[in-house]
C-alpha atoms as a PDB file:
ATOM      1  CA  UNK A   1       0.000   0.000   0.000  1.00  0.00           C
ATOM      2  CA  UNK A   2       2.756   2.099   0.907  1.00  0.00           C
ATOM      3  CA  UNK A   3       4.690   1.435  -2.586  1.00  0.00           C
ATOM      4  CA  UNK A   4       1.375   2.900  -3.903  1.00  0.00           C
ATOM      5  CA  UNK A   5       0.916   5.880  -2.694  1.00  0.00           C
ATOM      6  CA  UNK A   6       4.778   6.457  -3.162  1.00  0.00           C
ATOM      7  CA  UNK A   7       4.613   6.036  -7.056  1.00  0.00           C
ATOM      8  CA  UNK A   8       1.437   8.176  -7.061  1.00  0.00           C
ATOM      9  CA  UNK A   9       2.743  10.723  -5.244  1.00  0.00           C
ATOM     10  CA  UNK A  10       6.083  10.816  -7.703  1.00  0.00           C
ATOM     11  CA  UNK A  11       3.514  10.945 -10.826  1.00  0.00           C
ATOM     12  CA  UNK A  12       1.607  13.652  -9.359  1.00  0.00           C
ATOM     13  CA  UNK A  13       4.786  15.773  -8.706  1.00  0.00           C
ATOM     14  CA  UNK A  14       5.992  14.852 -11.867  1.00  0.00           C
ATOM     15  CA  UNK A  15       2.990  16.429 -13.466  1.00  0.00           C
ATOM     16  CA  UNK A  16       3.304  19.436 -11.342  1.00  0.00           C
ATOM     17  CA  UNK A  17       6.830  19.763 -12.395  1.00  0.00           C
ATOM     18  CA  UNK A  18       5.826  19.762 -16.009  1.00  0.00           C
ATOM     19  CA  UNK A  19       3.105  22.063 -15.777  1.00  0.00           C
ATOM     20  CA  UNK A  20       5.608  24.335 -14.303  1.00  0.00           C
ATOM     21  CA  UNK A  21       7.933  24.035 -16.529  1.00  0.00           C
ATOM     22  CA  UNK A  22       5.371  24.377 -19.270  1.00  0.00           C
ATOM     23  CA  UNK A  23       4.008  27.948 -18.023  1.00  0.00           C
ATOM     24  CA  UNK A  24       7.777  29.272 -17.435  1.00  0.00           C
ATOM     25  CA  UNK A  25       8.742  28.043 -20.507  1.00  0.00           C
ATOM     26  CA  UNK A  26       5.407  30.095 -21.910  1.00  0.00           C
ATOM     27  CA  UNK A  27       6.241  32.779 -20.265  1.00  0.00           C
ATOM     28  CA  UNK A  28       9.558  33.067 -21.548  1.00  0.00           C
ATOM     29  CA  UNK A  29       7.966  32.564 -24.912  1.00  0.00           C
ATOM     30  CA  UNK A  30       5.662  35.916 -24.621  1.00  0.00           C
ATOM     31  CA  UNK A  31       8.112  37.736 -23.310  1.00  0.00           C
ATOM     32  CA  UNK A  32      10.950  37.788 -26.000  1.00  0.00           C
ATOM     33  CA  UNK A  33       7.885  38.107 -28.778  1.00  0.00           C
ATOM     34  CA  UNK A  34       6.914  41.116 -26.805  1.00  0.00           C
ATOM     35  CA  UNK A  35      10.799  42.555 -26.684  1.00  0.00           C
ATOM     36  CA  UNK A  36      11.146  41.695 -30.090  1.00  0.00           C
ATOM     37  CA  UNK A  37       7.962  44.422 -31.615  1.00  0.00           C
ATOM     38  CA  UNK A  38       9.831  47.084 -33.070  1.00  0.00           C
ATOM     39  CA  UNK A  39       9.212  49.267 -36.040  1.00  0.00           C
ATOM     40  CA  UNK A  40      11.846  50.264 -38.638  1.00  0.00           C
ATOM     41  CA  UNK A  41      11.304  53.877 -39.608  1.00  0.00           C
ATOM     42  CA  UNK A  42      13.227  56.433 -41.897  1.00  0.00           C
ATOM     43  CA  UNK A  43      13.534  60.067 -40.957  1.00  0.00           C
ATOM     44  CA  UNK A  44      14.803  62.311 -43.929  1.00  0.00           C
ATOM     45  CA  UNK A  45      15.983  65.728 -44.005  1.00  0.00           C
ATOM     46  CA  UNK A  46      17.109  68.217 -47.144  1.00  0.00           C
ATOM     47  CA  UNK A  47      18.320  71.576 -47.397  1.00  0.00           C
ATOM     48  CA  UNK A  48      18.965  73.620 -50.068  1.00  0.00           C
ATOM     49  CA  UNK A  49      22.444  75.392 -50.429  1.00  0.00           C
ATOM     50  CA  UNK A  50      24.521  77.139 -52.750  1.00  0.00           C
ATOM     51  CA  UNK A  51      28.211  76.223 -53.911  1.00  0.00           C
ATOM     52  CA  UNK A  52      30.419  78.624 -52.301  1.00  0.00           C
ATOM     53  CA  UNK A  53      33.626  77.701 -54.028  1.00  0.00           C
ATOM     54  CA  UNK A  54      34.145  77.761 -57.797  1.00  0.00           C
ATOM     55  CA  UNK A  55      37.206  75.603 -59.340  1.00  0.00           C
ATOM     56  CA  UNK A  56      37.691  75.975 -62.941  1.00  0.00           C
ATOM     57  CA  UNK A  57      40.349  74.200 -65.039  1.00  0.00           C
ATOM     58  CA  UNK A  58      40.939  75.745 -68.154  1.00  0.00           C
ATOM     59  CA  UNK A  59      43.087  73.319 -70.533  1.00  0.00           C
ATOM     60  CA  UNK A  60      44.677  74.600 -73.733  1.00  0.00           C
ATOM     61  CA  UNK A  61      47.099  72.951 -76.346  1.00  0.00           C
ATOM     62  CA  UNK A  62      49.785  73.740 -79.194  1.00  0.00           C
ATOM     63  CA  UNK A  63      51.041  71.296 -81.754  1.00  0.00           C
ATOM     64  CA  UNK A  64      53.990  71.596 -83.887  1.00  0.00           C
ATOM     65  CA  UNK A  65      57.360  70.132 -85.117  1.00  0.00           C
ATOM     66  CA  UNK A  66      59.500  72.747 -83.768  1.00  0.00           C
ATOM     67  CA  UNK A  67      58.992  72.604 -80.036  1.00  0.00           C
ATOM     68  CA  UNK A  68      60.452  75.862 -79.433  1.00  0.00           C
ATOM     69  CA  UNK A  69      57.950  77.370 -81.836  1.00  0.00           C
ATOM     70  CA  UNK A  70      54.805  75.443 -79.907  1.00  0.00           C
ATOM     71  CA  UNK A  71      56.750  76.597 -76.810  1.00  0.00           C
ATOM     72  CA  UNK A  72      56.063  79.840 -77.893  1.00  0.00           C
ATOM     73  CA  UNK A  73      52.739  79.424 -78.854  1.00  0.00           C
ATOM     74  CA  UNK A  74      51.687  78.085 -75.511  1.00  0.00           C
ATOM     75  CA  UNK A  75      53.375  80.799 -74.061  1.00  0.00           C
ATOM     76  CA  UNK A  76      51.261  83.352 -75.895  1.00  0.00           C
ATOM     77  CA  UNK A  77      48.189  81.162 -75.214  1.00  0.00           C
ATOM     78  CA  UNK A  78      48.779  81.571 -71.737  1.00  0.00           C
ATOM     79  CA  UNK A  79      48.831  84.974 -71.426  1.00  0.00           C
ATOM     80  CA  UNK A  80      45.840  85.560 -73.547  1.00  0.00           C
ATOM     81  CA  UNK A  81      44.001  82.947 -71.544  1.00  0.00           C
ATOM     82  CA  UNK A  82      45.437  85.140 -68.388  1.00  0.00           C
ATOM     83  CA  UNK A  83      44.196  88.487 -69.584  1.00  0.00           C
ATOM     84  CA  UNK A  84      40.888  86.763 -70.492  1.00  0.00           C
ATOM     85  CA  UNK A  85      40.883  86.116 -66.846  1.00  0.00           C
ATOM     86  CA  UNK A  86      41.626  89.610 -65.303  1.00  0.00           C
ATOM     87  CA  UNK A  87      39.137  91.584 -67.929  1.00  0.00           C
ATOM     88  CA  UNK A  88      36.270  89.449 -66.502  1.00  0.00           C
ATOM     89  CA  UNK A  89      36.962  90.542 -63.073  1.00  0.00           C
ATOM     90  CA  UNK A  90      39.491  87.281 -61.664  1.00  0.00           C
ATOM     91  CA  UNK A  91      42.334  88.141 -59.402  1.00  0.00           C
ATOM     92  CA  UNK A  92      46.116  87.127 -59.951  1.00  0.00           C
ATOM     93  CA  UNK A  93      45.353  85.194 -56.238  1.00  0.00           C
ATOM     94  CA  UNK A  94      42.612  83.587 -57.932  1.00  0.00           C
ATOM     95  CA  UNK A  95      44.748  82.341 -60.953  1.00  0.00           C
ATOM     96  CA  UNK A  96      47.513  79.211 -60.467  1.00  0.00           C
ATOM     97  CA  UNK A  97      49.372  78.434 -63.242  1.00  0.00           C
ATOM     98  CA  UNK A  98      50.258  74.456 -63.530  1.00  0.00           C
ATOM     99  CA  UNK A  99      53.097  72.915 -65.031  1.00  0.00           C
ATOM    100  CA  UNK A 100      53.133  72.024 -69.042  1.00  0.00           C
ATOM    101  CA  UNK A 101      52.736  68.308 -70.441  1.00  0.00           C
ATOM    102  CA  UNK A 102      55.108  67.863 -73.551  1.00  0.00           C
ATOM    103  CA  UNK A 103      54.658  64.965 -75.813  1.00  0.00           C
ATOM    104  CA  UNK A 104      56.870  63.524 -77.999  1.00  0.00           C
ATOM    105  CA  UNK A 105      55.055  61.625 -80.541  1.00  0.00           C
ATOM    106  CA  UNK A 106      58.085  60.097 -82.211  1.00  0.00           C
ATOM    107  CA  UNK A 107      59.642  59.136 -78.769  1.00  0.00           C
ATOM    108  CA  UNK A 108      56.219  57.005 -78.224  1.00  0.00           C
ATOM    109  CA  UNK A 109      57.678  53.137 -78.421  1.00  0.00           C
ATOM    110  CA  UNK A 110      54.626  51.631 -79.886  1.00  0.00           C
ATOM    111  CA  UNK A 111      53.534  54.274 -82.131  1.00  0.00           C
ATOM    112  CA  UNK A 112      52.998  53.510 -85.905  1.00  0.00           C
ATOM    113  CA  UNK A 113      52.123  55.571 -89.263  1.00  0.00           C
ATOM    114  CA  UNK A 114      53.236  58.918 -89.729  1.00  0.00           C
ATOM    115  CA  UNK A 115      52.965  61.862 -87.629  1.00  0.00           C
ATOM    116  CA  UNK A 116      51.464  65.234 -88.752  1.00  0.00           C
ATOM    117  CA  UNK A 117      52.925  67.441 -85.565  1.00  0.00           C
ATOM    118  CA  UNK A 118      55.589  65.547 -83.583  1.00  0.00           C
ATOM    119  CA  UNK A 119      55.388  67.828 -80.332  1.00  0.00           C
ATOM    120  CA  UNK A 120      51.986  68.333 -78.216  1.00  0.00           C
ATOM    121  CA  UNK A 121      52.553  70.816 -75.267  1.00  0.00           C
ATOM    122  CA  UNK A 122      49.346  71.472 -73.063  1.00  0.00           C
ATOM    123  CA  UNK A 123      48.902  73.774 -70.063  1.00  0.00           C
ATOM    124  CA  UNK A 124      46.236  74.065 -67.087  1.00  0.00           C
ATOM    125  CA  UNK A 125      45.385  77.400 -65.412  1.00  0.00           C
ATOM    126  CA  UNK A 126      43.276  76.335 -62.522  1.00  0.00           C
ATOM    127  CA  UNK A 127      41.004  79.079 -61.318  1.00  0.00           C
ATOM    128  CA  UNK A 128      39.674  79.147 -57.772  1.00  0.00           C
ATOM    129  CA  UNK A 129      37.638  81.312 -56.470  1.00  0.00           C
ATOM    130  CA  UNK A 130      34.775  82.020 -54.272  1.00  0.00           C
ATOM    131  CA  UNK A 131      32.384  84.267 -56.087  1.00  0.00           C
ATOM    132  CA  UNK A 132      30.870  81.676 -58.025  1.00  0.00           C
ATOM    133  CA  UNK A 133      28.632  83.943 -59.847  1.00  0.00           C
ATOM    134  CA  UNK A 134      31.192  85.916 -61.266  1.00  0.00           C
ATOM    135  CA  UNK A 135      33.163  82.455 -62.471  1.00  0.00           C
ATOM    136  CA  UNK A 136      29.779  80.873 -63.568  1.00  0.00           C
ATOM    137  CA  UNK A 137      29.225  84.262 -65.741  1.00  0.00           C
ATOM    138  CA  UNK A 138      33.094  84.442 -66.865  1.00  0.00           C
ATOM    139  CA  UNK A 139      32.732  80.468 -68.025  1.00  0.00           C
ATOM    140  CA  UNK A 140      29.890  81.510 -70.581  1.00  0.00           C
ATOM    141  CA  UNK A 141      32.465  84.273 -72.735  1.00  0.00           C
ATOM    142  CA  UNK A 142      35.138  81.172 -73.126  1.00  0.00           C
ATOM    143  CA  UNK A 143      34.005  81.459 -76.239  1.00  0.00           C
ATOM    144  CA  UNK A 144      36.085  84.821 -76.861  1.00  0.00           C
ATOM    145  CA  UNK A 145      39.536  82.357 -76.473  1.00  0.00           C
ATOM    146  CA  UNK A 146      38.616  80.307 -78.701  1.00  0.00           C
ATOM    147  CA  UNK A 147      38.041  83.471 -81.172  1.00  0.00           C
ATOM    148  CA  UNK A 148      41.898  84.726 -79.981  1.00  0.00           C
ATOM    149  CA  UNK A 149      42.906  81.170 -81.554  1.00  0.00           C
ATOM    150  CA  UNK A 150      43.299  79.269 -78.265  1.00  0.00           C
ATOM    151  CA  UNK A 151      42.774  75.911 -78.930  1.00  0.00           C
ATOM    152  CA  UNK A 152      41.132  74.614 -75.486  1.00  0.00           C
ATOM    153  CA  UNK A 153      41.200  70.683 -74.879  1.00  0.00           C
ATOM    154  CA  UNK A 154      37.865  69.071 -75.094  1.00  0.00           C
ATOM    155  CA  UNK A 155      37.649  67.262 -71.692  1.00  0.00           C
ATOM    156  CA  UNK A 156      37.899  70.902 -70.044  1.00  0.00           C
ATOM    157  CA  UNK A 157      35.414  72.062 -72.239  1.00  0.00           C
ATOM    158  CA  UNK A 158      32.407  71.607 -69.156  1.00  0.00           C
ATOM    159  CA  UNK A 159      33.293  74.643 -67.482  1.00  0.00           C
ATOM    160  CA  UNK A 160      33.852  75.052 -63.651  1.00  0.00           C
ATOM    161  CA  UNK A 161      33.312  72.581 -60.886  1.00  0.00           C
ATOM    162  CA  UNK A 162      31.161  73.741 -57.645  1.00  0.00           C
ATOM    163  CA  UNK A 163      31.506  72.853 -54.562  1.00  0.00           C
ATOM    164  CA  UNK A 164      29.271  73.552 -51.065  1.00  0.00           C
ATOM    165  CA  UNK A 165      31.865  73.639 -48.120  1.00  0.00           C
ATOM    166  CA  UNK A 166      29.730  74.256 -45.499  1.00  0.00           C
ATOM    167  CA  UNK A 167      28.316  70.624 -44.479  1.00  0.00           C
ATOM    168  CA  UNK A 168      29.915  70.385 -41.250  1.00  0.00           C
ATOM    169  CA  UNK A 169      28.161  73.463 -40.445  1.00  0.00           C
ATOM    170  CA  UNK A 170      24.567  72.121 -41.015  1.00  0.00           C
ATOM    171  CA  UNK A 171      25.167  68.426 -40.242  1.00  0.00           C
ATOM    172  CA  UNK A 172      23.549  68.780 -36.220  1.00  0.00           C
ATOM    173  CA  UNK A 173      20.725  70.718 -37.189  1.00  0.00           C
ATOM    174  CA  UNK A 174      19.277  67.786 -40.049  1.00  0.00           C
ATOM    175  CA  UNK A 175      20.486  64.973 -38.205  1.00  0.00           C
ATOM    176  CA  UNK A 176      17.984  66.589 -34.701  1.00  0.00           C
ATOM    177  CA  UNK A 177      15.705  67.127 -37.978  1.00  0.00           C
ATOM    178  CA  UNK A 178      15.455  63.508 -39.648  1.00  0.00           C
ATOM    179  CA  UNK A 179      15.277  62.189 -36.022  1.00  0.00           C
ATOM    180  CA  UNK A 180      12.256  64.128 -34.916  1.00  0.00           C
ATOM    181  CA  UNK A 181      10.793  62.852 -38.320  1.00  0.00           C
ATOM    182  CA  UNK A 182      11.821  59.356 -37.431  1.00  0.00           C
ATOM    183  CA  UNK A 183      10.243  59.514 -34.186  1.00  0.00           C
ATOM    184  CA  UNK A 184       6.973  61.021 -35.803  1.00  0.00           C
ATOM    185  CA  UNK A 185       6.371  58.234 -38.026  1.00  0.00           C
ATOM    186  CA  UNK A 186       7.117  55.672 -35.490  1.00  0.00           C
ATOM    187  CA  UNK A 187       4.025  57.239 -33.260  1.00  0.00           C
ATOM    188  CA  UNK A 188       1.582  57.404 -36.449  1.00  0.00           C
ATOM    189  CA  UNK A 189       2.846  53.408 -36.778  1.00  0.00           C
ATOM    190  CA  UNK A 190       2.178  53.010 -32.925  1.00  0.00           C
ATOM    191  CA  UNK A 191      -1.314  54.641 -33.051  1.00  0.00           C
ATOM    192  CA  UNK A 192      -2.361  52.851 -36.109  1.00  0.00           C
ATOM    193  CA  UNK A 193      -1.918  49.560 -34.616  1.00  0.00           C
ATOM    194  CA  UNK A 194      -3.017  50.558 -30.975  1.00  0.00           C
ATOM    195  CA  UNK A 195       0.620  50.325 -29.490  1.00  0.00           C
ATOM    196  CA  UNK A 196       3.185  52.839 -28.203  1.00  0.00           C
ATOM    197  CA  UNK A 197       6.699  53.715 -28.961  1.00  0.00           C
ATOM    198  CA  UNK A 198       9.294  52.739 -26.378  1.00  0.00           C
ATOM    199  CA  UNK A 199      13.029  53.216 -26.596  1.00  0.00           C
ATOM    200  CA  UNK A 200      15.216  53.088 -29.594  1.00  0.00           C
ATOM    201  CA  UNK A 201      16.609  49.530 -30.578  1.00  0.00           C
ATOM    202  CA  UNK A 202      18.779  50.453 -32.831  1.00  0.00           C
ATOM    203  CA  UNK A 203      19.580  53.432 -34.833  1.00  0.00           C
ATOM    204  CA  UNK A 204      21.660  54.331 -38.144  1.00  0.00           C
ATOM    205  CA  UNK A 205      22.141  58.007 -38.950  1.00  0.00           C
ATOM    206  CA  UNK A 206      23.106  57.297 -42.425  1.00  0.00           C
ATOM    207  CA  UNK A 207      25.074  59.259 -45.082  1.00  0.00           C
ATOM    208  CA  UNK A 208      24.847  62.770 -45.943  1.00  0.00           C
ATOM    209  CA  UNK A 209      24.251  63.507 -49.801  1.00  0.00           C
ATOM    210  CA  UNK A 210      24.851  66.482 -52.266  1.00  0.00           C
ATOM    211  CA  UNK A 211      23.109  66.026 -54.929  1.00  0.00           C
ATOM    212  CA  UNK A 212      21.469  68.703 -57.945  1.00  0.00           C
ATOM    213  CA  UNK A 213      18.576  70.980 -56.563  1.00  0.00           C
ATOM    214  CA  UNK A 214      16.086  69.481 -59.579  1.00  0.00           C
ATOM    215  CA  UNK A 215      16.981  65.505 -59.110  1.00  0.00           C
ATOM    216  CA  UNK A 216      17.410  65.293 -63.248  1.00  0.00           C
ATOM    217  CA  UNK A 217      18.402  61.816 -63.642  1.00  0.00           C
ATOM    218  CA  UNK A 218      22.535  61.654 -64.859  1.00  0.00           C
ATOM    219  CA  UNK A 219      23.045  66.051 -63.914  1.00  0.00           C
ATOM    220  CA  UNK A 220      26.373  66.360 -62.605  1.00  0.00           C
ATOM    221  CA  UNK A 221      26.089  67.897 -59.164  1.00  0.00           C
ATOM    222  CA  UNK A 222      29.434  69.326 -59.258  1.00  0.00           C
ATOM    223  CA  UNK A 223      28.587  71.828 -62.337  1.00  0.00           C
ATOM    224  CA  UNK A 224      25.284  72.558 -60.636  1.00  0.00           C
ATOM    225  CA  UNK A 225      25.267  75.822 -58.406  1.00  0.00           C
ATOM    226  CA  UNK A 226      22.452  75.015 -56.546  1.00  0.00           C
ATOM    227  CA  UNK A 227      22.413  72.193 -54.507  1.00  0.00           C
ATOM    228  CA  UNK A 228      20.491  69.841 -52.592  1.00  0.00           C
ATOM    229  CA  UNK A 229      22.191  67.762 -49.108  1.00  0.00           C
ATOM    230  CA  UNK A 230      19.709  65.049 -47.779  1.00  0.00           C
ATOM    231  CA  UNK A 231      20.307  63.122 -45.417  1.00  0.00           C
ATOM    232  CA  UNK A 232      18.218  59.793 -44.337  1.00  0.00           C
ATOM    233  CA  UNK A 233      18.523  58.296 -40.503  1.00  0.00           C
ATOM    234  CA  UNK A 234      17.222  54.580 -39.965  1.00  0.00           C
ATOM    235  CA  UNK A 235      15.688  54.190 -36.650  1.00  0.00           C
ATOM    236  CA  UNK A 236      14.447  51.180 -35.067  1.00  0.00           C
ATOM    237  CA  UNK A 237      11.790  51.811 -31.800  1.00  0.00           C
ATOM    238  CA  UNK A 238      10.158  49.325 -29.736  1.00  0.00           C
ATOM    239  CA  UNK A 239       6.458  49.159 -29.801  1.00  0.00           C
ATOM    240  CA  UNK A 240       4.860  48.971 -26.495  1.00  0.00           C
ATOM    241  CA  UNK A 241       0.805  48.254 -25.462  1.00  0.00           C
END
């Protein structure tokens, strides 16, 4: 009788014990779905900004089979493209002169066929300057060198490059800005589905872009004087009841 009552009172703890172990084990269950509801929301921010620094490589070239008459020419290129320059308003600080490519056609190893002008000498002036408007204006009368007989290279034919310099000075004010919008479409998600937002999970502030004021699809930003900088934050909130 004894032996009985021993091996029921083992099952019936035994049962217990799995119960138990059932409801913690449920428990445990509910409790990492509940810490895993979050909601994934992006919080952009854009500004539009103006290039404040102008950078203009003008390229020019002189061909010839007596290199110290296409030294000359180059010469008298440059200082044509130089006065071009200063009668639009450029100062001699704005001007830098860069060293001359020579190329020797007939010194080329693996050249074949016969050569029209052995020597090619080319020269850069980079302009830099701050008044973009004035550059921007001066880059439309290029057409007046090529009138003097400057023969410009074609890659440097785009005009000048602009650039906006002043990102680290906005970057705290869009990065507050794209989190508060963040944050705002996280509670419209929350109230929608009858929860609330807790703390952040997780949270990516993403990469600032300059990109063209209109958007056109393939505009170079970098000849484009107005500007667009966006920036888009990823943030990840749990969702509460």
């Amino acid at each position: 009788m004894n032996g009985r009552w021993v091996l029921a009172l083992g099952a019936l703890l035994l049962a217990v014990g799995i119960a138990a172990g059932g409801w913690f084990v449920g428990r445990g269950v509910i409790e990492a779905r509940t810490g895993d509801r979050y909601v994934t929301v992006k919080g952009v921010s854009e500004r539009a900004v103006r290039a404040d620094l102008a950078l203009w490589p003008i390229r020019f070239v002189a061909t010839g089979n007596d290199l110290s008459e296409v030294q000359a020419k180059i010469d008298s290129d440059t200082d044509a493209v130089v006065t071009f320059l200063r009668n639009n308003g450029t100062t001699d600080e704005e001007i830098q002169l860069q060293g001359l490519d020579v190329t020797d056609l007939l010194a080329q190893t693996y050249r074949s066929g016969p050569v029209e002008s052995r020597f090619i000498v080319a020269r850069t002036i980079l302009v830099r300057s701050t008044d973009v408007d004035r550059i921007n204006a001066t880059s439309q009368r290029i057409g007046a060198l090529l009138s003097a007989g400057v023969v410009l290279s074609s890659d440097f034919m785009a005009g000048p490059f602009y650039t906006f310099t002043g990102l680290n000075e906005i970057k705290p004010e869009m990065i507050a800005e794209a989190t508060r919008n963040a944050r705002q479409g996280a509670e419209q998600f929350a109230a929608d589905s009858g929860s609330a937002v807790g703390g952040i999970r997780s949270a990516n502030q993403g990469v600032f872009q300059i990109l063209a004021q209109d958007g056109t699809p393939g505009l170079d930003e970098n000849r484009q004087i107005n500007k667009t900088v966006r920036v888009v934050s990823t943030v990840e909130y749990f969702l509460k009841d």
